[in-house]
C-alpha atoms as a PDB file:
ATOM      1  CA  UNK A   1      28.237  17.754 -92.091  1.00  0.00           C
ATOM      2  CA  UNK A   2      27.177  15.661 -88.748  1.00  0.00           C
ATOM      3  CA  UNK A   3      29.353  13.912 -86.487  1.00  0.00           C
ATOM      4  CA  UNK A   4      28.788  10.481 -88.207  1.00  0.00           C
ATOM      5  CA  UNK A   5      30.003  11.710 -91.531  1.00  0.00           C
ATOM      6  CA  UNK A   6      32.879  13.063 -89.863  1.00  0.00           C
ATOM      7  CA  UNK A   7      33.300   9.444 -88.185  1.00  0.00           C
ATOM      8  CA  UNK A   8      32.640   7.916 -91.611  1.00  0.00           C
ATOM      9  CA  UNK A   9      35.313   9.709 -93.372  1.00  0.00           C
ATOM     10  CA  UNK A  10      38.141   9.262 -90.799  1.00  0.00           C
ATOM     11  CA  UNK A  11      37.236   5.822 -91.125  1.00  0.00           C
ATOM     12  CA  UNK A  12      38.077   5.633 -94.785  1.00  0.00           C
ATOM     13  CA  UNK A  13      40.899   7.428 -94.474  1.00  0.00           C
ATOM     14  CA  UNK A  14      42.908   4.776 -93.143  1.00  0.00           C
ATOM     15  CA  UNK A  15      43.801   2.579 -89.980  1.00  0.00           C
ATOM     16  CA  UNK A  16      46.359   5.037 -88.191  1.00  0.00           C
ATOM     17  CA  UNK A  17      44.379   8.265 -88.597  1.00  0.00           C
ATOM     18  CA  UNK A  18      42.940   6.639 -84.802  1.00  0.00           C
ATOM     19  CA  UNK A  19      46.439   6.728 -83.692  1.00  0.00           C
ATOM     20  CA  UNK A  20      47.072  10.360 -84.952  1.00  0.00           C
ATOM     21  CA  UNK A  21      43.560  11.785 -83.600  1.00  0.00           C
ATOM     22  CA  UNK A  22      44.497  10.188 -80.244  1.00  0.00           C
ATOM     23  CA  UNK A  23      48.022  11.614 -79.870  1.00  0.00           C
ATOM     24  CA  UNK A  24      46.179  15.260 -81.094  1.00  0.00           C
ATOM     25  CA  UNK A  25      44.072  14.712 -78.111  1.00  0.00           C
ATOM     26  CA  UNK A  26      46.479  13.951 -75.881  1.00  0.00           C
ATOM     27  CA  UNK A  27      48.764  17.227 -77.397  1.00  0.00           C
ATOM     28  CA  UNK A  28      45.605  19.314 -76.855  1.00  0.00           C
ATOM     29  CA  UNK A  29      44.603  18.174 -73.083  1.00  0.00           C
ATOM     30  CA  UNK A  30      48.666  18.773 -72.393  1.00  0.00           C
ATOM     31  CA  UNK A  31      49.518  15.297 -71.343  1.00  0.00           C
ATOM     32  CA  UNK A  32      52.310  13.520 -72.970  1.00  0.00           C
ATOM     33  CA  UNK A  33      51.812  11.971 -76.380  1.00  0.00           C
ATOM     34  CA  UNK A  34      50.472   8.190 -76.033  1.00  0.00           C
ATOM     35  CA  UNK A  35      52.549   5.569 -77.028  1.00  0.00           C
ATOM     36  CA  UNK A  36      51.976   4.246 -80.460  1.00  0.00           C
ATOM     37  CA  UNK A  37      49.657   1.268 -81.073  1.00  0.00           C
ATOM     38  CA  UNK A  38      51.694  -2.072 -81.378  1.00  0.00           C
ATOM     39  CA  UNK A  39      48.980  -4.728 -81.323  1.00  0.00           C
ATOM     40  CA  UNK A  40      46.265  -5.639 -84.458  1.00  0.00           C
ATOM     41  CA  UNK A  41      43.576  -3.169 -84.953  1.00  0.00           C
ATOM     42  CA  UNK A  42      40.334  -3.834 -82.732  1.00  0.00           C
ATOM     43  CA  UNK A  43      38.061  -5.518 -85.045  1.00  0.00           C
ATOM     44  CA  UNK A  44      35.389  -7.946 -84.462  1.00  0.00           C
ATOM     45  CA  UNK A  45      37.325  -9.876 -86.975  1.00  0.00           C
ATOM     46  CA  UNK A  46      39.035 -11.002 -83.580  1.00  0.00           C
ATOM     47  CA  UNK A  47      36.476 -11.416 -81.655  1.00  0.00           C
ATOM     48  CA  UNK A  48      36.685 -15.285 -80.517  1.00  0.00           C
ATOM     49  CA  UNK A  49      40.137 -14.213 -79.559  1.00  0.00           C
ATOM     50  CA  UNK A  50      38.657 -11.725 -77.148  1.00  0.00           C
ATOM     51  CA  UNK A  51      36.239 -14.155 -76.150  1.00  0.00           C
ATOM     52  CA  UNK A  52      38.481 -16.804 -75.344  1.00  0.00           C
ATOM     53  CA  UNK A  53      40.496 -14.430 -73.248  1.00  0.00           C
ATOM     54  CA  UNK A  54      38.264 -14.056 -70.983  1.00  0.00           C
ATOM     55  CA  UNK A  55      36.405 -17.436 -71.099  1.00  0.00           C
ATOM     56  CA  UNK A  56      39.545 -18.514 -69.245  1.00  0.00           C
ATOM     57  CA  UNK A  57      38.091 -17.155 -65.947  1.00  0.00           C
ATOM     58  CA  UNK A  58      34.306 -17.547 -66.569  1.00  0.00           C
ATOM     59  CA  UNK A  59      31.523 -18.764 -68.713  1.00  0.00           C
ATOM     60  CA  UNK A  60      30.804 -16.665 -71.804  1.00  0.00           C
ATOM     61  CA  UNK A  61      28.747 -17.515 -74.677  1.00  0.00           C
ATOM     62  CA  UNK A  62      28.586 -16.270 -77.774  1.00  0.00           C
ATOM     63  CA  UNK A  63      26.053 -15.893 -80.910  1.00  0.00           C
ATOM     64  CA  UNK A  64      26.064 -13.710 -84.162  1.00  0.00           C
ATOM     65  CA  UNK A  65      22.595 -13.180 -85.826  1.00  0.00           C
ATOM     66  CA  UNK A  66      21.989 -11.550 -89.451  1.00  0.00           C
ATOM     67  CA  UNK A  67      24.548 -11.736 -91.988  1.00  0.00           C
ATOM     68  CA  UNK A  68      27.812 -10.641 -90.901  1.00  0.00           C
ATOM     69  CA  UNK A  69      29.400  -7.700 -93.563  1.00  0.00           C
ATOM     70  CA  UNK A  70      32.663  -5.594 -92.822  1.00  0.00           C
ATOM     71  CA  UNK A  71      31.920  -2.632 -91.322  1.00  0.00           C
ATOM     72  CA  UNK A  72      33.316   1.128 -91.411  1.00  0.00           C
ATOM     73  CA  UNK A  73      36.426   0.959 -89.204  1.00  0.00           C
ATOM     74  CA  UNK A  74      35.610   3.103 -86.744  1.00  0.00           C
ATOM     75  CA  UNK A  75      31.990   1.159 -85.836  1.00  0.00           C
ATOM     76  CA  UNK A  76      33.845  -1.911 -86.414  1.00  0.00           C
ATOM     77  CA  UNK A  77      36.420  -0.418 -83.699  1.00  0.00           C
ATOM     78  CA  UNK A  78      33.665   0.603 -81.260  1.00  0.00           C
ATOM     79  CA  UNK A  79      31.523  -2.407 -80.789  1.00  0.00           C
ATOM     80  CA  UNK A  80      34.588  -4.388 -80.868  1.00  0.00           C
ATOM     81  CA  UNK A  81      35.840  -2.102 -77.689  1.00  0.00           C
ATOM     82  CA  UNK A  82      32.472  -2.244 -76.229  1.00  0.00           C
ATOM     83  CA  UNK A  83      32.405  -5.721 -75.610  1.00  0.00           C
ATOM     84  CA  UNK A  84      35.707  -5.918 -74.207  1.00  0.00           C
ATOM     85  CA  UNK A  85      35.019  -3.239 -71.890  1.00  0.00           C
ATOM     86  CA  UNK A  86      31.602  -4.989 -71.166  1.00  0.00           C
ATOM     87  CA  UNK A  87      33.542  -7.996 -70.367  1.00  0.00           C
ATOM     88  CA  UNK A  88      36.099  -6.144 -68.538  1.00  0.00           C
ATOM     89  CA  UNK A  89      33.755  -4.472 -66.177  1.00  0.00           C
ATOM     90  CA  UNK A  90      31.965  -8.146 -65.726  1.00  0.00           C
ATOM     91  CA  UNK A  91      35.298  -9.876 -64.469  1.00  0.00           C
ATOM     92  CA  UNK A  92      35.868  -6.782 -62.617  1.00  0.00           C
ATOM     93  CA  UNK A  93      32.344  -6.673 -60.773  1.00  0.00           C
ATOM     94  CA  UNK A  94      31.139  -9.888 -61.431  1.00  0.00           C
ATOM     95  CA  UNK A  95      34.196 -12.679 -61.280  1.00  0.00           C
ATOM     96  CA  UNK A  96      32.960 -15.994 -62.370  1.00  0.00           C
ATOM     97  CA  UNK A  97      29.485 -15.119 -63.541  1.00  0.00           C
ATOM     98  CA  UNK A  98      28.582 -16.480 -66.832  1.00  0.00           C
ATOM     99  CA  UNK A  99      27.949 -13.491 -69.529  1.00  0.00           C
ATOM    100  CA  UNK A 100      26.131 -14.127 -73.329  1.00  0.00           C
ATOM    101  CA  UNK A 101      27.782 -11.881 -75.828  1.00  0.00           C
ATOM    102  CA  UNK A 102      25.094 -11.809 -79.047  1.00  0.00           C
ATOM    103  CA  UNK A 103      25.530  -9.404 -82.029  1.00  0.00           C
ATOM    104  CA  UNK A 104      23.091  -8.845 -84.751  1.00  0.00           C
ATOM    105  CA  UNK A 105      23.510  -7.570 -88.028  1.00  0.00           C
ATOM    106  CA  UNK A 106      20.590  -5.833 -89.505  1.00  0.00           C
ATOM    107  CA  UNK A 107      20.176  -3.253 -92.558  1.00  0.00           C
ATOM    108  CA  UNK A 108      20.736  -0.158 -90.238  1.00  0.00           C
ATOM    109  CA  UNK A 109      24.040  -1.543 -88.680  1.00  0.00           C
ATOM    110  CA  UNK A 110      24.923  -3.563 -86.059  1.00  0.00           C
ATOM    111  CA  UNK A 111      23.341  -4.310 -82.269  1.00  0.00           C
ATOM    112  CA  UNK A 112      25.057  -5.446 -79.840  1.00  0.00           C
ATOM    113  CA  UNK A 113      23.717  -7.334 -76.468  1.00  0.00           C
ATOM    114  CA  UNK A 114      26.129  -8.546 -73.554  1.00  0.00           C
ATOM    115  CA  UNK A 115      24.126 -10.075 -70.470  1.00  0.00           C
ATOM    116  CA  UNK A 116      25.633 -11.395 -67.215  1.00  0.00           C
ATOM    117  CA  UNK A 117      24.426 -12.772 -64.030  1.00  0.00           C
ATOM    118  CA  UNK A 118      26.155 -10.397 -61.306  1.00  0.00           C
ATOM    119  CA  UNK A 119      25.417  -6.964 -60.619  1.00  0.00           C
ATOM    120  CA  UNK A 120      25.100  -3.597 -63.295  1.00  0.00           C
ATOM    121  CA  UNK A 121      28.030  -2.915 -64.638  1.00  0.00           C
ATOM    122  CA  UNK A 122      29.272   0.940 -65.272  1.00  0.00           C
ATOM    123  CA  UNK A 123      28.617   2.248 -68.860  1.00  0.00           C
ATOM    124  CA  UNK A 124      30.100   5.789 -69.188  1.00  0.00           C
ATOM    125  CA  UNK A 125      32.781   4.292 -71.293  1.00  0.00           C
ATOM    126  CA  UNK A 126      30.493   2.120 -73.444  1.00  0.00           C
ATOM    127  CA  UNK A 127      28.623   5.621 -74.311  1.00  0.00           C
ATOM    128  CA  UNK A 128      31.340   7.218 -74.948  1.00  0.00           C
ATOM    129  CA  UNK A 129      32.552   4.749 -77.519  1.00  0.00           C
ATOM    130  CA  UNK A 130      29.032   4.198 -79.101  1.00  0.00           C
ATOM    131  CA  UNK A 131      28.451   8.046 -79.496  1.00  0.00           C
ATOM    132  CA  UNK A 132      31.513   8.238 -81.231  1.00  0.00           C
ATOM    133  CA  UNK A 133      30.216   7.099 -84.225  1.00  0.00           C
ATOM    134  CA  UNK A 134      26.703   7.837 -83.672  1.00  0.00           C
ATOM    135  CA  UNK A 135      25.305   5.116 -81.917  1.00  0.00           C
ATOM    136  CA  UNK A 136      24.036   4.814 -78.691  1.00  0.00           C
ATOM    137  CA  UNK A 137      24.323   2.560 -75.614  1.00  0.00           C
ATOM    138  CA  UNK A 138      21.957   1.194 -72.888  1.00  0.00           C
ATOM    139  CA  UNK A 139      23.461  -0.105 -69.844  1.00  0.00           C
ATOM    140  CA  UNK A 140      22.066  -1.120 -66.172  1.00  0.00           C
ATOM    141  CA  UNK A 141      19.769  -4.180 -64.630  1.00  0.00           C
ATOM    142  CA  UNK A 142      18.357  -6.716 -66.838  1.00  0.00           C
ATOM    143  CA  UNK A 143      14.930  -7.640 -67.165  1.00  0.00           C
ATOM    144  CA  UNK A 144      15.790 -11.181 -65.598  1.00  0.00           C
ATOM    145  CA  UNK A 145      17.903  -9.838 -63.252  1.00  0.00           C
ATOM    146  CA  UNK A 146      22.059  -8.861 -63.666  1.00  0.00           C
ATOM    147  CA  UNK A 147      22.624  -6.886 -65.705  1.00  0.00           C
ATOM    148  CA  UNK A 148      22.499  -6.050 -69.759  1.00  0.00           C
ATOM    149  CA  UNK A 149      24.242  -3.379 -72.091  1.00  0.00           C
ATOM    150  CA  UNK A 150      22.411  -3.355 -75.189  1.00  0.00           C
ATOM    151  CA  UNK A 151      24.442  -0.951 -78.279  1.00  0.00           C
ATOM    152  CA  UNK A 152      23.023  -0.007 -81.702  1.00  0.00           C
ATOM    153  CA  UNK A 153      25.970   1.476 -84.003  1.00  0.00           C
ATOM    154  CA  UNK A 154      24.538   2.779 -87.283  1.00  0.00           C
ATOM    155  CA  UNK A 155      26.354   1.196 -90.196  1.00  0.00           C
ATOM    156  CA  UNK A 156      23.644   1.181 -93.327  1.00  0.00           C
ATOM    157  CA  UNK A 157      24.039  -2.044 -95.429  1.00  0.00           C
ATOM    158  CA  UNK A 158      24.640   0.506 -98.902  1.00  0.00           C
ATOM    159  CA  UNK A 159      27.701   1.985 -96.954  1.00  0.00           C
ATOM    160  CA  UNK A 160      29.461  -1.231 -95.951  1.00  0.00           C
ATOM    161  CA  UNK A 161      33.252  -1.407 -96.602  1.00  0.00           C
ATOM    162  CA  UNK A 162      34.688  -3.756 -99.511  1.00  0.00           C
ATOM    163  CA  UNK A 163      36.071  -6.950 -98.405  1.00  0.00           C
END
């Protein structure tokens, strides 16, 4: 079985098995157990909420291409992280910049672009969390100059989840 079967049945198996996988991590690397989630689940169900968050300090735009579906919950977890992370880093390394936030839904899953004006952001994180579920992440100067983190997160049209 690969990883993103793996990733594909945790997902199914419910919205706290993230929670429990986390505090086994934390058990395993000897650090204290995390403290238990108490906000909604990421989801890019929230996503103008992110992006109004952080529209308070600088321009960000936002556009979604293809026809939106729901997604497995971890991918659906993972690009929602990814762009907060992308927007993190931006009002970290780039305050006041404008940034453009796009996703696209296509039959193989989801891709994700977030462009801003200042300088490349860092993207060990945003690998991380798009290798997770078997995706992958490009992140450094964009073709226009800035910078651009560009994520494809497999999530096959057949396999979405039910409404």
């Amino acid at each position: 079985m690969g990883r993103l079967e793996r990733w594909r049945r945790v997902a199914r198996a419910g919205p706290n098995v993230g929670d429990v996988l986390r505090a086994a991590l934390f058990r395993v690397r000897g650090r204290a157990e995390p403290p238990p989630s108490t906000g909604p689940a990421p989801s890019l169900t929230r996503l103008d909420a992110l992006i109004d968050e952080f529209a308070a300090g600088q321009l960000v735009r936002w556009r979604v291409g293809g026809q939106p579906r729901p997604l497995p919950a971890a991918v659906d977890a993972a690009a929602y992280r990814i762009i907060q992370e992308a927007l993190t880093d931006a009002r970290r390394h780039a305050p006041g910049s404008a940034v453009a936030v796009r996703l696209r839904y296509d039959p193989a899953g989801l891709r994700i672009e977030v462009r801003g004006d200042g300088p490349a952001i860092p993207a060990a994180g945003l690998r991380a969390r798009a290798q997770s579920v078997g995706g992958a992440v490009h992140a450094g100067p964009g073709p226009e100059g800035g910078w651009l983190v560009r994520a494809e997160l497999p999530a096959p049209e057949d396999e979405a989840e039910p409404a």
